[in-house]
Protein backbone atom coordinates (compact mmCIF):
# COMPACT_ATOMS: atom_id res chain seq x y z
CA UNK A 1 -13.71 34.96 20.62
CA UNK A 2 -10.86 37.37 20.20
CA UNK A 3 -7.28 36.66 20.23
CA UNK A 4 -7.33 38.38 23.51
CA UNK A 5 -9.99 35.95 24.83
CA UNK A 6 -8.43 32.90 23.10
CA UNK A 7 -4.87 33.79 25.34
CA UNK A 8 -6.73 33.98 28.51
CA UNK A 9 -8.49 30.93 28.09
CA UNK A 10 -5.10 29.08 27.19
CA UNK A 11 -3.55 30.36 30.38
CA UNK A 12 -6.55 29.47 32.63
CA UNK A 13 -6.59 26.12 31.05
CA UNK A 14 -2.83 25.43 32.37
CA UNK A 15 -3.29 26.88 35.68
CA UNK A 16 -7.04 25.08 36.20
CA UNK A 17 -5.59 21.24 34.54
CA UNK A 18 -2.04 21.81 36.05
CA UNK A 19 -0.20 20.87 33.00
CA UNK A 20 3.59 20.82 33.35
CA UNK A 21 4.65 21.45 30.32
CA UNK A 22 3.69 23.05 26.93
CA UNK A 23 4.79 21.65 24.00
CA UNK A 24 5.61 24.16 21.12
CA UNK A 25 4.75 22.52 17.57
CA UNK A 26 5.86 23.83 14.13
CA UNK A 27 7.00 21.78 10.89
CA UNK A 28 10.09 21.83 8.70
CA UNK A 29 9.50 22.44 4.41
CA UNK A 30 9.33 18.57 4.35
CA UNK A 31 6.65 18.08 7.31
CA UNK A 32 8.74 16.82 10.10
CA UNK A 33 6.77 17.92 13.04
CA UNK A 34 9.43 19.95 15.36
CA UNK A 35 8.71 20.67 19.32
CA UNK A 36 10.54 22.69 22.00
CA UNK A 37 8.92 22.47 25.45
CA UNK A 38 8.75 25.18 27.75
CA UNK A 39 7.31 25.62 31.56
CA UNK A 40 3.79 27.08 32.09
CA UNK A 41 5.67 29.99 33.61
CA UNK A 42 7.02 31.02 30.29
CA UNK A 43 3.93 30.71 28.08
CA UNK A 44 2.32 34.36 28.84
CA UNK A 45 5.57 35.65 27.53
CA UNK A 46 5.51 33.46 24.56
CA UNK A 47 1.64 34.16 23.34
CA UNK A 48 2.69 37.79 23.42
CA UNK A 49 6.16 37.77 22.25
CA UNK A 50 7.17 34.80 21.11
CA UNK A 51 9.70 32.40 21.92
CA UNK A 52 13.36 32.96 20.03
CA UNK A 53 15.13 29.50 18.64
CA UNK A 54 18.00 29.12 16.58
CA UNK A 55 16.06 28.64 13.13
CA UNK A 56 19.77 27.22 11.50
CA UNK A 57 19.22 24.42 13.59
CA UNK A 58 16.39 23.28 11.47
CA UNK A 59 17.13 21.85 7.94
CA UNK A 60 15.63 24.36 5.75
CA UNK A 61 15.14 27.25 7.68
CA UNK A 62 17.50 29.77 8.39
CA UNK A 63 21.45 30.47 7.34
CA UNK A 64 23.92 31.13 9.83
CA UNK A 65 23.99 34.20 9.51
CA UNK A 66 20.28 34.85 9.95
CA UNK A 67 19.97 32.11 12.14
CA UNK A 68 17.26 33.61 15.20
CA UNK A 69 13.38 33.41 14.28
CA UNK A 70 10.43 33.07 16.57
CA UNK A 71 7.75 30.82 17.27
CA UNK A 72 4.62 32.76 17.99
CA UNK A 73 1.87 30.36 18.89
CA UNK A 74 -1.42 30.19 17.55
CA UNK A 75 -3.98 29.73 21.02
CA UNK A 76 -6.26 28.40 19.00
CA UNK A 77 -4.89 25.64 18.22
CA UNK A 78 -4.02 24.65 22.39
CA UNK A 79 -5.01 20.68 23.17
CA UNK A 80 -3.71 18.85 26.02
CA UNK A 81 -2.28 15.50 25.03
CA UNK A 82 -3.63 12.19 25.58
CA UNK A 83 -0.53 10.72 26.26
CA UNK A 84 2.37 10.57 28.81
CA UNK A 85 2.01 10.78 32.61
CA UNK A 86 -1.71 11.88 33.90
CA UNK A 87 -0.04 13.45 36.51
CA UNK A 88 2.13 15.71 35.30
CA UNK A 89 0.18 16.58 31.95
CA UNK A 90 1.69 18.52 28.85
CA UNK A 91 -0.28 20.19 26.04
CA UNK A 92 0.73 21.65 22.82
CA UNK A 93 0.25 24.36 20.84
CA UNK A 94 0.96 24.97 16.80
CA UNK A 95 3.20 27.96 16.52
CA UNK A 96 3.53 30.48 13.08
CA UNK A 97 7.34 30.98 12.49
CA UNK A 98 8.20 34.82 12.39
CA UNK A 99 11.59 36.79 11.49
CA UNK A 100 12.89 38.87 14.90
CA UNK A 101 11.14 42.06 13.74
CA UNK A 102 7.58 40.09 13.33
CA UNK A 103 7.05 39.47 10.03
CA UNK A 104 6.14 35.78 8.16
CA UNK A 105 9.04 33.88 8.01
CA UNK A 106 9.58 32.59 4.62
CA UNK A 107 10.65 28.83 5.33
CA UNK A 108 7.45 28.31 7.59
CA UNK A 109 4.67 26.17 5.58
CA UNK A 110 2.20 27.05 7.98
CA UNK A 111 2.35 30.75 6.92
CA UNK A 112 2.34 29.64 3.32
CA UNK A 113 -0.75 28.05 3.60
CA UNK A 114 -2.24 30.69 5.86
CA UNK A 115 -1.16 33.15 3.07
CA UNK A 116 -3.29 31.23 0.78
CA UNK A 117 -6.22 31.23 2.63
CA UNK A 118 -5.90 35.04 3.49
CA UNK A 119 -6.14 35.48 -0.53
CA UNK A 120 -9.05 33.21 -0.93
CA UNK A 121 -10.93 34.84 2.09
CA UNK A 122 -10.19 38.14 0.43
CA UNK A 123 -12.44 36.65 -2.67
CA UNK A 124 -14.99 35.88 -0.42
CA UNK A 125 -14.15 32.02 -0.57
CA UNK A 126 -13.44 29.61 2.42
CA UNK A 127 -11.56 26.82 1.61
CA UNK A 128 -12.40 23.09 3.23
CA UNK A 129 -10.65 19.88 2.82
CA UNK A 130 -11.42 16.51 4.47
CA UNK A 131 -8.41 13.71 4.22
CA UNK A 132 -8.93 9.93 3.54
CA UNK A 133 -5.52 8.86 5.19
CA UNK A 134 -4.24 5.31 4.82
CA UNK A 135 -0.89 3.64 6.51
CA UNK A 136 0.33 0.66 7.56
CA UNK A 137 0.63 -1.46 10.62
CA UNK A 138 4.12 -3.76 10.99
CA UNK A 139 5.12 -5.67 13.49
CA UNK A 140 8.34 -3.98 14.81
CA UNK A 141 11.24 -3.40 12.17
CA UNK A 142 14.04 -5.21 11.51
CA UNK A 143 16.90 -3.13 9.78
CA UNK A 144 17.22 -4.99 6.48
CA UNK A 145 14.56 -7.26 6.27
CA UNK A 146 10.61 -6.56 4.47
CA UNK A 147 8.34 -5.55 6.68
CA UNK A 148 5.68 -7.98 8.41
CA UNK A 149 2.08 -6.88 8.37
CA UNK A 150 0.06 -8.00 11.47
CA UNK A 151 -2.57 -8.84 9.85
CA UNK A 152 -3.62 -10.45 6.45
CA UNK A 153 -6.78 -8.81 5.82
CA UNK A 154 -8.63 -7.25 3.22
CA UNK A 155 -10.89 -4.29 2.76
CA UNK A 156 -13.64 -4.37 5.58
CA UNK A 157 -12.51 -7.18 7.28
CA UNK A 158 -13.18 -8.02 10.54
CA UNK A 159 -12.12 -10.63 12.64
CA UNK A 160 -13.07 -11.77 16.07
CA UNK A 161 -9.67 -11.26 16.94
CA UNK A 162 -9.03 -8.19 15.08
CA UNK A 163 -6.01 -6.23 16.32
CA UNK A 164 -6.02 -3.48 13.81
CA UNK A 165 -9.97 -2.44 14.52
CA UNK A 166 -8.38 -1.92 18.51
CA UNK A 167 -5.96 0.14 17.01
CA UNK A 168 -7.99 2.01 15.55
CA UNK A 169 -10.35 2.43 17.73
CA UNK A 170 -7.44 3.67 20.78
CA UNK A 171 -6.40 5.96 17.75
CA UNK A 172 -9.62 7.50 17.30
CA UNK A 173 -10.51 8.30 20.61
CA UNK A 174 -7.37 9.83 20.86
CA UNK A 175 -8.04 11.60 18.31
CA UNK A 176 -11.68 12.88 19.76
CA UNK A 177 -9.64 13.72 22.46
CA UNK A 178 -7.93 16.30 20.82
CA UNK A 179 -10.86 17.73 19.30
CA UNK A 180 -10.10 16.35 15.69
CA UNK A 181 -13.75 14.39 14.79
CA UNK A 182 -13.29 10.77 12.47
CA UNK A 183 -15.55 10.44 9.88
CA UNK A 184 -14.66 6.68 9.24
CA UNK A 185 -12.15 3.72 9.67
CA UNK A 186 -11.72 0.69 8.48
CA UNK A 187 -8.70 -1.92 7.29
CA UNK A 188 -8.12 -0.95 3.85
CA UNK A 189 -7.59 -3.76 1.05
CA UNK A 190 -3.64 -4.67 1.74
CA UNK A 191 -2.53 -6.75 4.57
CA UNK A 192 -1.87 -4.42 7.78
CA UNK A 193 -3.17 -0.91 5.93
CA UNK A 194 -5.93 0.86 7.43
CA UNK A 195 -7.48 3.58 6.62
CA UNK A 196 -9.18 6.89 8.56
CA UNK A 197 -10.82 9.45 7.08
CA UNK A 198 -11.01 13.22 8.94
CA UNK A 199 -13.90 15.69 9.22
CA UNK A 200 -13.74 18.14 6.71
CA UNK A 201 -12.90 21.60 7.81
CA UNK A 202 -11.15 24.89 7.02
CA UNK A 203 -7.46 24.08 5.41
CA UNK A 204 -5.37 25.44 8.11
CA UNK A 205 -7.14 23.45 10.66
CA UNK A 206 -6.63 20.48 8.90
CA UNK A 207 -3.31 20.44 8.24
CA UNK A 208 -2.65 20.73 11.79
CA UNK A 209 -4.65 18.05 12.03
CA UNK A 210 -3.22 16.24 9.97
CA UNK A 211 0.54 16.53 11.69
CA UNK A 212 -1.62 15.85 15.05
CA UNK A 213 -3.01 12.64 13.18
CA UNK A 214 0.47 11.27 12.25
CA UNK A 215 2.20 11.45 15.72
CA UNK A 216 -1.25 10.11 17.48
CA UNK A 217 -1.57 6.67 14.85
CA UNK A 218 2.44 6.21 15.92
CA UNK A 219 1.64 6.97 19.87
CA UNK A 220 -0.78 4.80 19.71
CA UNK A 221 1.25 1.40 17.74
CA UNK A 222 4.22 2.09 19.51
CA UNK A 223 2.36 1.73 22.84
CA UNK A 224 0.92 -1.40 21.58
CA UNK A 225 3.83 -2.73 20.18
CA UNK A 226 3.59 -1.84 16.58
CA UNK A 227 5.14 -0.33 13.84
CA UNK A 228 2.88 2.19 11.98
CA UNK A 229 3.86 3.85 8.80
CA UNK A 230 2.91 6.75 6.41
CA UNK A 231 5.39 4.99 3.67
CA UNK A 232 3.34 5.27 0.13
CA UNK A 233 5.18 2.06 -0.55
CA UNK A 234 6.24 -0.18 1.58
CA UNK A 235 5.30 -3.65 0.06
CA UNK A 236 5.70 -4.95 -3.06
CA UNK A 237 2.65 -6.59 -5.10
CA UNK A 238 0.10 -4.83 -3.44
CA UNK A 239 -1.54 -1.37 -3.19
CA UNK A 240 -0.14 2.02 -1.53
CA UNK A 241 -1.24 4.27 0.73
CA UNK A 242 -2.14 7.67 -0.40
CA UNK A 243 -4.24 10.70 1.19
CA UNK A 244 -7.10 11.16 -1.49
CA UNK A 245 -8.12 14.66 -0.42
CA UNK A 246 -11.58 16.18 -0.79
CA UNK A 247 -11.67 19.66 -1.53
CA UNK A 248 -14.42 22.31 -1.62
CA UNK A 249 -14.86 26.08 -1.81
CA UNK A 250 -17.49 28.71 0.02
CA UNK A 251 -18.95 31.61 -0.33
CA UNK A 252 -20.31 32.08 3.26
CA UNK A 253 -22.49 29.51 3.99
CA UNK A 254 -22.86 28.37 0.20
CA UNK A 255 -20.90 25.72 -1.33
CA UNK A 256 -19.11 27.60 -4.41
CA UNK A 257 -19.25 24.25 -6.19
CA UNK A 258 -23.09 23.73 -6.30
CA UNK A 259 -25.07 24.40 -9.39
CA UNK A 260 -28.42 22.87 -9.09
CA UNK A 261 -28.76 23.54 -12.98
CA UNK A 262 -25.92 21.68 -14.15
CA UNK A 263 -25.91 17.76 -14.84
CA UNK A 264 -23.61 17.09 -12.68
CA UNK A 265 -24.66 19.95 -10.03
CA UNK A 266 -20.77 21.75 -10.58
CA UNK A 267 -20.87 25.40 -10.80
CA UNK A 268 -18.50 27.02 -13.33
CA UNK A 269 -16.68 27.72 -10.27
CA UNK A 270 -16.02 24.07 -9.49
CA UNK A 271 -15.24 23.13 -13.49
CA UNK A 272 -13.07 25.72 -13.56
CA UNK A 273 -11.10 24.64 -10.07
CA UNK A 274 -11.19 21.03 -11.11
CA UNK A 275 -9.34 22.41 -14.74
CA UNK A 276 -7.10 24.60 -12.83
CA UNK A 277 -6.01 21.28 -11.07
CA UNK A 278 -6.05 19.03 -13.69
CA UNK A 279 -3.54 21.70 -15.69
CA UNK A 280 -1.22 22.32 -12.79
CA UNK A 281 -1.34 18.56 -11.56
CA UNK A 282 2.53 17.51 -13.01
CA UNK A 283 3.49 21.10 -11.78
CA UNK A 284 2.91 20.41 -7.95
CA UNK A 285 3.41 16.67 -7.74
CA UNK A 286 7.02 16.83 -6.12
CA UNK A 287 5.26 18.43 -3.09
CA UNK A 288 2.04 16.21 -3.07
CA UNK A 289 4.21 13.30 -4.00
CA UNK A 290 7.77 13.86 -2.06
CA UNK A 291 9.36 10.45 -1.77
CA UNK A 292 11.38 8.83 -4.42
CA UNK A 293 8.77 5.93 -2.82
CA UNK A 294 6.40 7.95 -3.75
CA UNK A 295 5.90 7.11 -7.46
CA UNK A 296 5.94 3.34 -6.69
CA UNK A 297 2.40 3.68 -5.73
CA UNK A 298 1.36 6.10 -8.58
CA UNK A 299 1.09 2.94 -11.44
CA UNK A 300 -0.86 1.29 -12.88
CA UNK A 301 -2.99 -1.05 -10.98
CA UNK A 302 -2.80 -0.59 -8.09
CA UNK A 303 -5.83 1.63 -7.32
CA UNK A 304 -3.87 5.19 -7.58
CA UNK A 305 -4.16 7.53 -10.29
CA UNK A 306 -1.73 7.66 -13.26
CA UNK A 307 -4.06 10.30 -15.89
CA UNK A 308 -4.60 13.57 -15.90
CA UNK A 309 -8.60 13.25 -16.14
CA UNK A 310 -11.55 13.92 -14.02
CA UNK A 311 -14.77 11.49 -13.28
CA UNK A 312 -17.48 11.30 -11.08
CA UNK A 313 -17.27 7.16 -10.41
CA UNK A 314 -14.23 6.52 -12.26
CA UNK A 315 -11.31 5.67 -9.65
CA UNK A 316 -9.12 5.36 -12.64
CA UNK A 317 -8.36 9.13 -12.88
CA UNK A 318 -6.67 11.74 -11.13
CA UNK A 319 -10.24 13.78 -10.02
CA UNK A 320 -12.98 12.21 -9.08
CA UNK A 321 -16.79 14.12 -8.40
CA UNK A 322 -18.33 11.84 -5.75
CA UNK A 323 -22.15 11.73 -6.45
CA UNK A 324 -23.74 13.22 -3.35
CA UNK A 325 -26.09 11.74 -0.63
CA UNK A 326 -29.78 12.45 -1.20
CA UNK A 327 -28.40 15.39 -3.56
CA UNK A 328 -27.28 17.38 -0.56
CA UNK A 329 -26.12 21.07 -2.09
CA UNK A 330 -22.96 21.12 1.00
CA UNK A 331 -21.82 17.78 -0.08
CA UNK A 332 -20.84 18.62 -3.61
CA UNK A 333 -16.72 18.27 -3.45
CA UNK A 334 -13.95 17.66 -5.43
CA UNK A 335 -11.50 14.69 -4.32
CA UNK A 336 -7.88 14.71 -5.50
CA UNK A 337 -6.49 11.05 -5.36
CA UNK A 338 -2.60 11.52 -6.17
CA UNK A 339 -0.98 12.97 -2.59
CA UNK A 340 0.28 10.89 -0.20
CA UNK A 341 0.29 11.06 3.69
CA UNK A 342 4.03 11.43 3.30
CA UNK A 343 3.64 14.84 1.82
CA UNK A 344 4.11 18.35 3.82
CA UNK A 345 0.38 18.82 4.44
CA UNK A 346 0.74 22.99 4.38
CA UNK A 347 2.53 22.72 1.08
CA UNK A 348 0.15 20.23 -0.02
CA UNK A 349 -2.96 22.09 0.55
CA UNK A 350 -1.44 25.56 -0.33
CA UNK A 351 -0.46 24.13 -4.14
CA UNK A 352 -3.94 22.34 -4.81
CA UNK A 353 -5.77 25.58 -3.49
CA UNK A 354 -3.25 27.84 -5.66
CA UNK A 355 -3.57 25.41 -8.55
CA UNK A 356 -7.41 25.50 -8.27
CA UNK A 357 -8.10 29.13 -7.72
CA UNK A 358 -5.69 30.03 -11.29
CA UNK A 359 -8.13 28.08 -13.52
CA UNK A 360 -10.97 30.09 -11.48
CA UNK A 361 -9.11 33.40 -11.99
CA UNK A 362 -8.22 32.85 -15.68
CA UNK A 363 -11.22 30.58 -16.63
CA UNK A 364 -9.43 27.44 -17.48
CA UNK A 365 -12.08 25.35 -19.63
CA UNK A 366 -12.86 21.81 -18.09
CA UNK A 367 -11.93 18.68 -20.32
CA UNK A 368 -14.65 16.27 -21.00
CA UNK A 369 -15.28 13.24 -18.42
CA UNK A 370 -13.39 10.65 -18.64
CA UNK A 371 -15.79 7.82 -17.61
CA UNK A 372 -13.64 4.43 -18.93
CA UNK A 373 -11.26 2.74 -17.04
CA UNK A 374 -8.16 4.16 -18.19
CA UNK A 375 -5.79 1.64 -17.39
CA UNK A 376 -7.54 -0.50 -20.13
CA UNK A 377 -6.41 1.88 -22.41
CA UNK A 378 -2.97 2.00 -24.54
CA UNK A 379 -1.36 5.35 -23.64
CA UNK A 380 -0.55 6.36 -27.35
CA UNK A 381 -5.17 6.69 -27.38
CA UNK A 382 -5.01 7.65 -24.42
CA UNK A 383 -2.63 10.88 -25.82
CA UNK A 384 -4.36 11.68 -28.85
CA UNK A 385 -7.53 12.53 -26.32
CA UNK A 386 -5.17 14.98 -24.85
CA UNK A 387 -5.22 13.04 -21.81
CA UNK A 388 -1.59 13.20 -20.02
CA UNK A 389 -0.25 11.30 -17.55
CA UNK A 390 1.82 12.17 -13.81
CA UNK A 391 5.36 12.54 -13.63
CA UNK A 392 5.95 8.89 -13.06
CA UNK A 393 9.43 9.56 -11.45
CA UNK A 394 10.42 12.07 -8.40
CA UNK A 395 13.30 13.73 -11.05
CA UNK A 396 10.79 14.43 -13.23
CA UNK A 397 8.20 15.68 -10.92
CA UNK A 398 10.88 17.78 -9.74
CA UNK A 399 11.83 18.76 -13.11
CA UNK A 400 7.96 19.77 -13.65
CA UNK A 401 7.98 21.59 -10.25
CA UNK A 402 11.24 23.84 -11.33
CA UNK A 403 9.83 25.48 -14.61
CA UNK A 404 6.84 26.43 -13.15
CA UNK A 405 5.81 29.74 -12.01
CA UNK A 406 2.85 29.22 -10.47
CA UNK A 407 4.74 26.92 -7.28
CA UNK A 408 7.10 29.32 -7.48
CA UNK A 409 5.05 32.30 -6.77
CA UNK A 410 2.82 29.65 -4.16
CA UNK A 411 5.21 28.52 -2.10
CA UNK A 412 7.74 31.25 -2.29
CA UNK A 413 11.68 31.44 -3.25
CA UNK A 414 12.97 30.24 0.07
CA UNK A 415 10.43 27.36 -0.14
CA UNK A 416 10.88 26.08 -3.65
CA UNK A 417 14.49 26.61 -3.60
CA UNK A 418 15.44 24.40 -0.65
CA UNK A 419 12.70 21.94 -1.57
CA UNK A 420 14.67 21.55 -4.61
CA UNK A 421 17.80 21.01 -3.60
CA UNK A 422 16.64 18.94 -1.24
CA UNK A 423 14.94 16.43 -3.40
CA UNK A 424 17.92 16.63 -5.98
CA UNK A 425 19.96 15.32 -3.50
CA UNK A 426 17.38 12.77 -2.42
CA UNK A 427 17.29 11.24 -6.33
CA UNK A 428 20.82 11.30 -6.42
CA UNK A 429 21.23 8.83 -3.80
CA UNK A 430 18.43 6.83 -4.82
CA UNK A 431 19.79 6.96 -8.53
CA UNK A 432 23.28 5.61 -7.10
CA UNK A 433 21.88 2.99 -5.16
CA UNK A 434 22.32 -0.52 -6.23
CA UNK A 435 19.26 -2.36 -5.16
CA UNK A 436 18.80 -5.96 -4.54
CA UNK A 437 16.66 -6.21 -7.34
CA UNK A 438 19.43 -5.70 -9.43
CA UNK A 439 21.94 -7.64 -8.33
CA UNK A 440 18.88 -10.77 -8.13
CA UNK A 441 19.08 -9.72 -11.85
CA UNK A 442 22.07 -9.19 -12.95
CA UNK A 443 24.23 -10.31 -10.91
CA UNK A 444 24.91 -13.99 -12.19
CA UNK A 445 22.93 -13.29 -15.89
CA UNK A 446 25.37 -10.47 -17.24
């Protein structure tokens, strides 16, 4: 369908389901989904010109005196929403952010990440990912105090009474709803977390989905009462919630990363992707891993990856090669276990593509598999097998992040610069704070 086609059928669609209003979607550099809301009336004008905001309004985006951008939206991406009145109905739209004379604006993620797709399309390569997203249901907050889970159970569980399988169960036909397939769900292994996986598809559609997948889990606690969060790390004692990410490359309708020659059925392709990760891993943590919270998941323990290593059933390390079903060629992937669902999914995907594609480009070599569990082993061995670790701190992901040229050159000066002011300030604050772990400590012992 051309883009032609795609507008007319977004404008039929309004006028034949009498939606009232359409909501406008775009993100800020840290993933905050952002909405303006205009009239049916206005939306022919704004698929073919745009609709002008005041881009100084939103942190990261414009300065004063550049302030006016425009939201051009993307009709492929229309979907009515599930939610609010069935009588008046409202649908939204994801919009590219563009300077006034119609070029990519710099501070929009979604063109960085369409940028990066462009390239590998230009190489003949389609890239796919497919999300394993976990969060947390509380009951509602109370400023202050730890959160309550409302539930105790474990991985799998189910309970005659189980709340969190409704939940999730509203969230995924919500979901359906809006055209964004589940592969599965289930409660994940700490009290309240759950966990969702997506259909894989291309990048850009994901990480729309993705933003889509965020506001729909919270429509659908907050409507029963709930508190759901993407936190990495909001309880003590217990595992985090990250967004292990499957990733695969191809060429038309063959998967890039199949070699039915090799032991492990990776082409040289995939080996060298999987070492172009492994190298730039530290580099694009601050963006996969955002949060001063963040790196309270990312220890030891706790199920998330610390080492810079790959495996194929080792959930110890930072790559792992899931063994296929039944040895199906399409199924051979990649899955990256360090992001969390509290990262900017554009940036996200745009660095692990970028990061991948250099070792393909230059021909990075691909370590040996690393098949113990390597939290059994002292980190001086662990270092003398060349094996590193993750930043293990948000200043010195950030610190990684800053001397490297490759996120530079991915995400783009406007992009890495703010990001890193941003998050400077962030650990500032955090580094100032006096937490009541401390004074516990020290308060009556020193």
């Amino acid at each position: 369908m051309s883009i032609e086609q795609h507008r007319d059928y977004v404008l039929r669609s309004v006028e034949e389901r009498g939606v009232r209003l359409v909501r406008l979607w775009f993100t800020d550099i840290l993933g905050n989904l952002k909405s303006l809301a205009i009239s049916p009336a206005e939306l022919d004008n704004a698929l073919t010109d745009g609709m002008t905001f005041d881009g100084s309004s939103i942190d990261g985006f414009s300065r004063i005196q550049e302030a006016d951008v425009l939201a051009i939206p993307d009709p492929d991406t229309f979907e009515l929403l599930p939610w609010g009145d069935p009588n008046a109905p409202e649908a939204r739209i994801f919009c590219d952010i563009h300077n006034l004379d119609g070029t990519a604006f710099a501070g929009d993620p979604r063109q960085v990440l369409r940028r990066h797709v462009k390239a590998a399309h230009e190489s003949g390569l389609s890239f796919y990912v497919a999300p394993d997203i976990e969060f947390f249901y509380f009951e509602p907050p109370t400023r202050g105090a730890a959160p309550v889970p409302i539930d105790n159970g474990g991985f799998f569980d189910l309970t005659t009474q189980d709340v969190t399988g409704e939940l999730r169960k509203q969230t995924i036909r919500t979901l359906e709803t809006m055209g964004i397939p589940v592969e599965y769900s289930f409660h994940e292994d700490a009290p309240g977390q759950q966990e969702i996986d997506l259909r894989h598809t291309d990048a850009l559609t994901m990480a729309d989905s993705v933003m889509t997948f965020r506001l729909a889990v919270r429509e659908v606690a907050a409507r029963n009462g709930v508190h759901a969060t993407f936190m990495p790390k909001p309880l003590e004692g217990v595992q985090g919630s990250g967004m292990h990410t499957h990733l695969s490359l191809f060429r038309g309708d063959d998967n890039a990363f199949f070699d039915a020659d090799d032991p492990y059925d990776l082409s040289v392709t995939a080996k060298a992707f999987m070492a172009g990760l492994l190298r730039h891993a530290p580099e694009i943590t601050a963006v996969t891993n955002q949060t001063v919270n963040s790196y309270k998941r990312l220890v030891p323990g706790f199920e998330a990856p610390v080492h810079l290593s790959w495996a194929r059933n080792n959930r110890s390390g930072l790559i792992r090669v899931p063994i296929a079903k039944r040895s199906n060629p399409l199924a051979t992937r990649l899955e990256y276990r360090s992001p969390d669902p509290a990262c900017n999914p554009y940036l996200a995907f745009s660095l692990m593509l970028a990061a991948g594609m250099r070792g393909v480009e230059e021909g990075y070599e691909l370590p040996d598999e690393a098949d113990a569990n390597l939290f059994e082993i002292d980190d001086d061995v662990l270092a003398k097998l060349g094996i590193g670790q993750l930043p293990q701190s948000l200043n010195t992901a950030l610190e990684m992040m800053e001397s490297s040229t490759l996120v530079q050159e991915a995400l783009g000066e406007h992009i890495f610069e703010w990001f890193l002011r941003n998050k400077r300030s962030e650990w500032r604050a955090y580094k100032t704070h006096v937490s009541a772990f401390e004074r516990d400590r020290y308060l009556t012992a020193l």
